[in-house]
Protein backbone atom coordinates (compact mmCIF):
# COMPACT_ATOMS: atom_id res chain seq x y z
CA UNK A 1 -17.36 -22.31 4.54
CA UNK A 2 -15.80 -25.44 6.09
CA UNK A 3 -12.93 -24.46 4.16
CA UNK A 4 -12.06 -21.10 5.67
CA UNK A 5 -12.47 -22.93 9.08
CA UNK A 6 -9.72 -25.32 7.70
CA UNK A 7 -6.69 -23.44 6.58
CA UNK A 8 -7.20 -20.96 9.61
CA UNK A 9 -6.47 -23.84 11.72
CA UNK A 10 -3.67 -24.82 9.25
CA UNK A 11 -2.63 -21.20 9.00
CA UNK A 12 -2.19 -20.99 12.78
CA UNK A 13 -0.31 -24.19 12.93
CA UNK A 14 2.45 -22.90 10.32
CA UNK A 15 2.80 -20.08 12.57
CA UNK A 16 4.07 -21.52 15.41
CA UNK A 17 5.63 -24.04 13.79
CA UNK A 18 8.27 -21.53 12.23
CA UNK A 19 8.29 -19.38 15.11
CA UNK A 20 6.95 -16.84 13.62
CA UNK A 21 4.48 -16.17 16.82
CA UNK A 22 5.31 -17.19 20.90
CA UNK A 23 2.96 -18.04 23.85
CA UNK A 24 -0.53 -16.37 22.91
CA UNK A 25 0.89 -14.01 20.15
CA UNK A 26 -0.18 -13.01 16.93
CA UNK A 27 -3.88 -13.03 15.37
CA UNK A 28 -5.85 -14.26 11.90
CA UNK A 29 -9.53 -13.38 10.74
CA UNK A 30 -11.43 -13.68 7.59
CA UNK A 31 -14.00 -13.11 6.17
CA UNK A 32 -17.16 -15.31 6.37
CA UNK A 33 -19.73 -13.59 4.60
CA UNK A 34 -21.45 -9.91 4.53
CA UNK A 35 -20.80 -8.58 7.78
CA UNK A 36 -18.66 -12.18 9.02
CA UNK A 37 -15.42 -12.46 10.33
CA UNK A 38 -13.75 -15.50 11.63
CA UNK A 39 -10.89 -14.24 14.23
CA UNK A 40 -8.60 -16.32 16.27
CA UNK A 41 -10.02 -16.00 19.88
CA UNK A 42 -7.49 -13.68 22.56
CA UNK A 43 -5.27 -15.76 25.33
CA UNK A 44 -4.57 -18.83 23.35
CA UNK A 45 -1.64 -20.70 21.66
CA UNK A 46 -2.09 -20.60 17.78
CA UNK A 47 -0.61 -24.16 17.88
CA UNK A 48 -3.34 -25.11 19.89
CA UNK A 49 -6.11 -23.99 18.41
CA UNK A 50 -9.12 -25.79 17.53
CA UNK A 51 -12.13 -25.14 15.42
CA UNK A 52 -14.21 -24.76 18.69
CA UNK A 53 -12.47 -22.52 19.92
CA UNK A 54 -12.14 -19.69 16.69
CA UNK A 55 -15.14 -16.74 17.07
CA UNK A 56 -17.42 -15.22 14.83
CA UNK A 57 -18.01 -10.99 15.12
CA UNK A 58 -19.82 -8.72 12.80
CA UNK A 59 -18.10 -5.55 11.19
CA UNK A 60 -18.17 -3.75 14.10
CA UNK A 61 -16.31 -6.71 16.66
CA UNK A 62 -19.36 -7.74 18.40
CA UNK A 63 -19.08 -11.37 18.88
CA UNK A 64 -21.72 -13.25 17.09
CA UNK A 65 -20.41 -17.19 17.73
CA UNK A 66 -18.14 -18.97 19.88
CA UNK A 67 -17.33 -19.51 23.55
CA UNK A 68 -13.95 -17.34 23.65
CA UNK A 69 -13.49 -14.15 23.02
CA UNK A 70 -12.46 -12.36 19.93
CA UNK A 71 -8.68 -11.11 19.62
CA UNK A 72 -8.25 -7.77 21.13
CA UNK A 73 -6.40 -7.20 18.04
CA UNK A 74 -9.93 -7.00 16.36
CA UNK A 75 -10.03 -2.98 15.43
CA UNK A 76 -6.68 -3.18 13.10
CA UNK A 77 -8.73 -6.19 11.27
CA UNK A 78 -11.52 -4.72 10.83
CA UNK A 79 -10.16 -1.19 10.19
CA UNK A 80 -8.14 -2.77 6.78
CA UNK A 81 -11.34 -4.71 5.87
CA UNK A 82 -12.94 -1.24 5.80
CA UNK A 83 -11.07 0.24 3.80
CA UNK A 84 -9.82 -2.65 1.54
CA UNK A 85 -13.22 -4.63 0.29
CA UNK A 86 -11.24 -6.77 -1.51
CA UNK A 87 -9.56 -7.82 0.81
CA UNK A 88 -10.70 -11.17 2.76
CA UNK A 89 -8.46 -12.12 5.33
CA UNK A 90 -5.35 -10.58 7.27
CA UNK A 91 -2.57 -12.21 9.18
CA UNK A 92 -0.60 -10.14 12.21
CA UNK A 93 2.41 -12.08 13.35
CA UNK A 94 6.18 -11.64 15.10
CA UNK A 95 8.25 -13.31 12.72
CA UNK A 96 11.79 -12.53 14.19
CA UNK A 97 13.70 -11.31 11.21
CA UNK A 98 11.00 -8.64 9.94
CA UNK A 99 9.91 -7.82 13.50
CA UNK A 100 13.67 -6.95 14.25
CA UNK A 101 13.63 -4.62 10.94
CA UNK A 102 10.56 -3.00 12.51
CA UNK A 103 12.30 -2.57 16.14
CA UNK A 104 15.33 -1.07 14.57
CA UNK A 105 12.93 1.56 13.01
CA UNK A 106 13.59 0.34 9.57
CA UNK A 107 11.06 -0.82 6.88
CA UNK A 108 12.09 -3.32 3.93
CA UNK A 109 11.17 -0.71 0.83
CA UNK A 110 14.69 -1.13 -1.14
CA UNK A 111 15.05 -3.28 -4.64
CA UNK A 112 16.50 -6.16 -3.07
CA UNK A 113 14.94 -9.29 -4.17
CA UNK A 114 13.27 -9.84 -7.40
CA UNK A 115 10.42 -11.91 -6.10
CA UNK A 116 9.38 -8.85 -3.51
CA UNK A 117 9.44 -5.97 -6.01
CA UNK A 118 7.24 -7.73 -8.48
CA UNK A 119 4.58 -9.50 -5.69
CA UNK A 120 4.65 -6.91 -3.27
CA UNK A 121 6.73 -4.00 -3.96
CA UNK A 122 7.90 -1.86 -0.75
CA UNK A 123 6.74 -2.82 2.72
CA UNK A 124 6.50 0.54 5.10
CA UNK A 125 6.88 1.05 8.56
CA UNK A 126 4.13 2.15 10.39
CA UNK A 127 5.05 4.33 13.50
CA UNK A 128 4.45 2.65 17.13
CA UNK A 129 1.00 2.25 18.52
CA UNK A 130 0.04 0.31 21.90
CA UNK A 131 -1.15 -3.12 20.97
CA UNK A 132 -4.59 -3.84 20.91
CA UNK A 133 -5.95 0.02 21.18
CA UNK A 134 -7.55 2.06 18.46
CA UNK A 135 -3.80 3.43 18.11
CA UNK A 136 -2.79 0.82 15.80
CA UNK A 137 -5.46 0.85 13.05
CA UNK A 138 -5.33 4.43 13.38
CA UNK A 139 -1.31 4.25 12.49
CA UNK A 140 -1.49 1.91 9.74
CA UNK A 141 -4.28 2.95 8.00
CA UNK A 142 -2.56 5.34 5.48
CA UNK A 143 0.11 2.30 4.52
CA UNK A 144 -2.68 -0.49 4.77
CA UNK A 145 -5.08 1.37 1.48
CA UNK A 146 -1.47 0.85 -0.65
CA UNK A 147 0.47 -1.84 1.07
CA UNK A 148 -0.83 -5.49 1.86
CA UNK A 149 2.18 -5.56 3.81
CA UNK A 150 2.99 -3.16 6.90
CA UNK A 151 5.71 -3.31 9.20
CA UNK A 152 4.42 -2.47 12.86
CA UNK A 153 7.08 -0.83 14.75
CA UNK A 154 8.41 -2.48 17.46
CA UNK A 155 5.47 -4.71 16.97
CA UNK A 156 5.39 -6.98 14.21
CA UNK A 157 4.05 -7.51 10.72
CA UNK A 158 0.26 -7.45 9.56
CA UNK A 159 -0.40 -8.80 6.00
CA UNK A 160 -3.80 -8.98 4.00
CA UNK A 161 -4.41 -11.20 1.46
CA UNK A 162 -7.53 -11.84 -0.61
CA UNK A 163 -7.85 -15.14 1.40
CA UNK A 164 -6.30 -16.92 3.98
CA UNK A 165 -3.21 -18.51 1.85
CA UNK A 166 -2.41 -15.02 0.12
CA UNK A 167 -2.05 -13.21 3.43
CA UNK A 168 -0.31 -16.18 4.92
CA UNK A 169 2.39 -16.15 1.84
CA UNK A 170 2.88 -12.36 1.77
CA UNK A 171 3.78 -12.76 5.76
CA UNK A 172 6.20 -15.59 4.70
CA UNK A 173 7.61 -14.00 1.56
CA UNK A 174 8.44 -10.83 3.95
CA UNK A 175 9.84 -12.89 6.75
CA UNK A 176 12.49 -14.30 4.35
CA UNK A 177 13.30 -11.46 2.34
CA UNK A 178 14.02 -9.88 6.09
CA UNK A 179 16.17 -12.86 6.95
CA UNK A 180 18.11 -12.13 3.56
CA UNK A 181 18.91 -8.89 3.98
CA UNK A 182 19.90 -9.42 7.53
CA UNK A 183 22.69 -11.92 6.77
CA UNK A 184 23.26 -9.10 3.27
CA UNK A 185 23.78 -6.81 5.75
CA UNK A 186 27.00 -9.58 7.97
CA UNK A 187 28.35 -10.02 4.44
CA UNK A 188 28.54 -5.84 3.84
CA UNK A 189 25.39 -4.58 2.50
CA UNK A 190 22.46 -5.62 0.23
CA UNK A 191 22.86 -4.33 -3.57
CA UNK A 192 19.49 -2.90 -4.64
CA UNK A 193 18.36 -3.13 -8.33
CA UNK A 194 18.93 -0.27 -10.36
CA UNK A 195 16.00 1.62 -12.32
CA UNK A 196 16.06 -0.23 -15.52
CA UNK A 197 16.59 -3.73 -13.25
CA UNK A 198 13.21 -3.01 -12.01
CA UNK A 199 11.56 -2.04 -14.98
CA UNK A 200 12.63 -5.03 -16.68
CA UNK A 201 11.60 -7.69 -13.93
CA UNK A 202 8.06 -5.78 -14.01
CA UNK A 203 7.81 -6.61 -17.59
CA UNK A 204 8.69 -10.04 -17.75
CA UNK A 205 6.06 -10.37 -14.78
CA UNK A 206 3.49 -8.75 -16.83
CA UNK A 207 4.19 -10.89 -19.61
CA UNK A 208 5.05 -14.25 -18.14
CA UNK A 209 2.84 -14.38 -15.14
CA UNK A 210 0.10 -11.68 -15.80
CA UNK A 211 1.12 -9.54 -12.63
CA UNK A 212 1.06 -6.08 -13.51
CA UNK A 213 3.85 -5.10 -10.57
CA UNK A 214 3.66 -1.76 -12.00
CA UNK A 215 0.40 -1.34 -9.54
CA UNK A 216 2.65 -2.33 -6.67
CA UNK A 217 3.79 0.45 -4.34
CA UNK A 218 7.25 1.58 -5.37
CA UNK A 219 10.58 0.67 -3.87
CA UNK A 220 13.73 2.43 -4.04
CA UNK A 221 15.86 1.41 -6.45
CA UNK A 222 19.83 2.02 -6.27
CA UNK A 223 21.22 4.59 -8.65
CA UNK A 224 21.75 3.34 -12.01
CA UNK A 225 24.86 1.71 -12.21
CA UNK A 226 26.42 1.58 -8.31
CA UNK A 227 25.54 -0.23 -5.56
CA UNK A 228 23.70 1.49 -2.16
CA UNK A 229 26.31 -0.95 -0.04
CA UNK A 230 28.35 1.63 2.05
CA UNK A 231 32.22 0.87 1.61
CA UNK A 232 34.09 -0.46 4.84
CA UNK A 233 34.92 2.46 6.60
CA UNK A 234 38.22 1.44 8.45
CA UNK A 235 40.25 -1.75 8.68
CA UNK A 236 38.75 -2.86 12.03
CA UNK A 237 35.39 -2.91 9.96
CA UNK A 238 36.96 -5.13 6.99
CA UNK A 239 38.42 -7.35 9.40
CA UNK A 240 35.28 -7.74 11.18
CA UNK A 241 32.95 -8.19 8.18
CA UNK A 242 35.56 -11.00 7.04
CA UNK A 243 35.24 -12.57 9.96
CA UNK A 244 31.50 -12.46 10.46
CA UNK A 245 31.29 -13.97 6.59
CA UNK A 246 33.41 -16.49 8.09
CA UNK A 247 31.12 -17.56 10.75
CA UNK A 248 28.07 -17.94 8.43
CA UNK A 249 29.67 -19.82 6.01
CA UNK A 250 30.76 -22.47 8.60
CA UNK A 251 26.87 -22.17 9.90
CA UNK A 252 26.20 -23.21 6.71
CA UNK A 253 23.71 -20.01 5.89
């Protein structure tokens, strides 16, 4: 029990640290026991929280311990524990890269990165919902039974895990697979995996690691043998992208 207590407060501190939440944003909860959820309380800086000031509710939000209150992001926490038992803990943050994916309308469900399509697979985008209303759990819930990953649009990212490290890591692995395709996208264009890319990395993760990535939802592969990057379009665009690849290699990206 103490433990849960622990890496929620170690969870929180990661995410401000890395700026992956501002001010009072972003929530975590999980699971305590039958009918038991430890939630980050509403209003406060997840670099400042302290074990006396997380909550307890039951399954319905009702707060059972603490002196705060519960996150009014409660209802898209306990809509995925629901309707993912397994499930025992969920992360909603604003990490900047994947967030800006999300506000540009755009989910991260191509075969970019090896790591992604064999953990994780493709990470949807779930239409816009006000924060903290029953509009968000209602949005994501089709995406959250598959994915434990969603991209909230114009929102942020919610990840579930079946603890508190999991959902923490699939949050992190999503932020920099974001980040990556971003500066892909300054250099001219990510190159998906083809078909038979995919197929192989799933079988070497079967094999080596004992992930069967074949249960993961499905990203899109590029057509066998090409590449989905878009050619330049004029010479204004090559000398742009030139000078763009410029500027990051001098950043030292």
């Amino acid at each position: 029990m103490f433990e849960v207590y622990r890496d929620m407060l170690s969870i929180c501190s990661r995410l401000y640290q890395k700026e992956y939440v501002a001010a009072t944003d972003g929530n975590v909860s999980a699971r305590l026991g039958k009918n038991r959820i430890l939630c980050t309380p509403t209003g406060m800086n997840k670099g400042d929280i302290r074990q006396g000031d997380l909550v307890t509710v039951n399954e319905h939000g009702a707060k059972l311990e603490g002196q705060r209150n519960p996150s009014t992001e409660m209802p898209m926490h306990l809509a995925i524990y629901g309707d993912r038992p397994e499930i025992n803990a969920v992360v909603h943050a604003h990490p900047p890269y994947a967030t800006g994916f999300a506000s540009a309308g755009e989910g991260l469900t191509g075969c970019v990165l090896p790591e992604l399509v064999v953990s994780l697979g493709a990470v949807p985008l779930a239409p816009y919902a006000t924060p903290s209303t029953h509009e968000v759990p209602d949005n994501i819930r089709e995406f959250i039974r598959t994915h434990d990953v969603v991209l909230l649009e114009n929102h942020g990212v919610v990840a579930a895990g079946k603890d508190l490290w999991q959902a923490y890591y699939n949050l992190e692995k999503v932020e920099h697979a974001a980040r990556i395709i971003f500066i892909s996208r300054l250099l001219g264009g990510e190159r998906r995996l083809d078909s038979q890319q995919v197929s192989r990395l799933r079988g070497i993760a079967e094999q080596s690691y004992g992930i069967d990535a074949g249960k993961k939802p499905s990203c899109e592969p590029a057509n066998l043998r090409s590449f989905n990057a878009s050619p330049p379009s004029s010479h204004d665009e090559v000398q742009l992208r030139d000078a763009i690849s410029q500027a990051i290699k001098e950043l030292g990206f």
